[in-house]
Protein backbone atom coordinates (compact mmCIF):
# COMPACT_ATOMS: atom_id res chain seq x y z
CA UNK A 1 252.02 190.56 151.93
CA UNK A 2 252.35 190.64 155.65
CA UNK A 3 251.73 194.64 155.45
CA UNK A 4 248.92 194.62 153.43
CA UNK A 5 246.69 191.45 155.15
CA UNK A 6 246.10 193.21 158.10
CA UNK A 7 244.50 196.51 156.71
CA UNK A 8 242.92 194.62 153.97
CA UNK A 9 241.06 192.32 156.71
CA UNK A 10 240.06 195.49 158.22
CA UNK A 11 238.90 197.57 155.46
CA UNK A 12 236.82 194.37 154.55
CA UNK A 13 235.43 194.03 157.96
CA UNK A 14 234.90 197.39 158.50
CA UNK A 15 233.22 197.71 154.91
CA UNK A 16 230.33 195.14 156.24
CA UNK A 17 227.63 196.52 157.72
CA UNK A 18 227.24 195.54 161.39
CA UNK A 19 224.44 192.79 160.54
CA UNK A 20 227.04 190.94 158.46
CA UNK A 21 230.27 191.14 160.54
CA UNK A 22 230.13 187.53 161.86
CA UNK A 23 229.74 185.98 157.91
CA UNK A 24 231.85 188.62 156.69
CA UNK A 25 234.57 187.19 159.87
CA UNK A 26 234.06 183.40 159.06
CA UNK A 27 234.40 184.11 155.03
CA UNK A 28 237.87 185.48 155.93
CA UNK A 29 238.71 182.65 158.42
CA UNK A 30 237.55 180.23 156.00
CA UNK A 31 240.05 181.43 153.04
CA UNK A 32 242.50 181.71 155.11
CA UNK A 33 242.03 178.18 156.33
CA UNK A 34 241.56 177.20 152.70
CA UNK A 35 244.93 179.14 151.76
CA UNK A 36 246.54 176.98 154.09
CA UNK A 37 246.15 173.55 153.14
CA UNK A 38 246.92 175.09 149.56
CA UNK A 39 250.16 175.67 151.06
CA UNK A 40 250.76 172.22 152.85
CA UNK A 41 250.21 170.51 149.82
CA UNK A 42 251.97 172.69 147.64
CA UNK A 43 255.29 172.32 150.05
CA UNK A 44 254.52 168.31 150.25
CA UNK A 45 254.45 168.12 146.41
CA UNK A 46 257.81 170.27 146.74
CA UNK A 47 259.08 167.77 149.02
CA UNK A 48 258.55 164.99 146.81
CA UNK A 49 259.67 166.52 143.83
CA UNK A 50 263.21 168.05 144.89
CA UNK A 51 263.62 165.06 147.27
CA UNK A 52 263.48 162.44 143.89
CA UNK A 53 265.32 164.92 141.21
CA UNK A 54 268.59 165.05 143.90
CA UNK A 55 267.96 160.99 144.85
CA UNK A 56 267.68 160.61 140.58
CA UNK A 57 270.76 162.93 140.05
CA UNK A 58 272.92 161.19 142.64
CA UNK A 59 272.19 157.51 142.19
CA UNK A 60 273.68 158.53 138.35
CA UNK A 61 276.82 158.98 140.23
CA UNK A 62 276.92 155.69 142.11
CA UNK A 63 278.26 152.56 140.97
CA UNK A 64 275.31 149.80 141.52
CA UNK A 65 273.07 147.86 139.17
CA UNK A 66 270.46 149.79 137.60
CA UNK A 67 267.95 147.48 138.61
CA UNK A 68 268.18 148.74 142.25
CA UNK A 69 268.59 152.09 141.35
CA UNK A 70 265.24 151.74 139.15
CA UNK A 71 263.73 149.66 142.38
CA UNK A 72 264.96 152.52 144.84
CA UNK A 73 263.68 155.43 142.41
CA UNK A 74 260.25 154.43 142.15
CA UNK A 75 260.26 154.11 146.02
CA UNK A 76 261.09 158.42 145.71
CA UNK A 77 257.33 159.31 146.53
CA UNK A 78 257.45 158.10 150.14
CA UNK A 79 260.51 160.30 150.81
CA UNK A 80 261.87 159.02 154.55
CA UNK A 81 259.70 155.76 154.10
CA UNK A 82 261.31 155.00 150.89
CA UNK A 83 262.25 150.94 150.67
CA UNK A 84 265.51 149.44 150.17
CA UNK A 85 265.02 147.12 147.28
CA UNK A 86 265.01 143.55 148.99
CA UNK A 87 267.63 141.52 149.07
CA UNK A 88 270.18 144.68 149.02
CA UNK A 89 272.54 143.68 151.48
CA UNK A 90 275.99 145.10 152.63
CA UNK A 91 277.74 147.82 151.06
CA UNK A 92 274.79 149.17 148.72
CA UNK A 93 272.54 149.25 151.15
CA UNK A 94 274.61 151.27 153.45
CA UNK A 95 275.21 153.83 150.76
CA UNK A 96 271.85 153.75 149.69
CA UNK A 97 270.77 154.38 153.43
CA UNK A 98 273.23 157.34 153.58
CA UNK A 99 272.34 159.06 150.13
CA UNK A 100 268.69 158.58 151.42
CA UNK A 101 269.47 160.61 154.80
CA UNK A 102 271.85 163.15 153.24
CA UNK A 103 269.06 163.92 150.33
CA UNK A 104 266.25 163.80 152.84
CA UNK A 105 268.19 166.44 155.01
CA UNK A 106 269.22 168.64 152.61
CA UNK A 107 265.78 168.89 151.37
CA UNK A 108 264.17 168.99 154.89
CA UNK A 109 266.32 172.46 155.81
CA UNK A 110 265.27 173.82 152.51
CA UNK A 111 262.02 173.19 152.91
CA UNK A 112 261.72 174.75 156.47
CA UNK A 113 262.77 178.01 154.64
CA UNK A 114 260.45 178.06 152.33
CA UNK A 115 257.95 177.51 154.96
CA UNK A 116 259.08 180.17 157.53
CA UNK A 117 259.39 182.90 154.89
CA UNK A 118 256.01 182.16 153.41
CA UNK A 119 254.57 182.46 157.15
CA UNK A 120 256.44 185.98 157.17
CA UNK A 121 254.48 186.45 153.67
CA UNK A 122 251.00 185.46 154.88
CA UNK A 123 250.91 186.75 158.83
């Protein structure tokens, strides 16, 4: 898409008679603009969604109540601000805290990609 913004901006532009060139400029700016925030919250819906189907898929492999894994789930949507069920102390809480970092990084790196190469799309 990166090859074919560029002359397509132009041949649009230079389609536009002179009297129009400054609409015909903001229209593009403005989509583009508009394209973009489709894209932030398209990657923070991603973000939310592979960061709670890996925290799901790995509390099934850890041994603690299912009341606190239920607790901690629902907590999924605020990613890196998600809260420890209270009164977790000790040992589950320090796994929990782990799984929560590991998940979150994982999911961070991945995400990055997606963003860089859809930059390389768009630019």
């Amino acid at each position: 898409m990166s090859f074919t913004v560029a002359p397509l901006t132009v041949a649009v532009m230079g389609s536009a008679d002179n009297h129009l060139s400054g609409t015909v400029s903001g229209v593009n700016n403005a989509m583009t603009r508009i394209a973009n925030v489709f894209a932030n919250a398209i990657f923070g819906a991603l973000a939310v969604i592979f960061f709670s189907d890996t925290l799901q898929s790995d509390l099934k492999n850890i041994l603690i109540p299912s009341q606190i894994k239920q607790a901690f789930t629902a907590q999924a949507v605020n990613l890196g601000d998600a809260k420890i069920p209270a009164g977790v102390n000790g040992n589950i809480k320090l796994i929990i805290q782990n799984l929560t970092t590991r998940v979150l990084s994982l999911h961070t790196k991945k995400l990055c990609c997606y963003h860089h190469c859809s930059h390389f799309l768009v630019h």
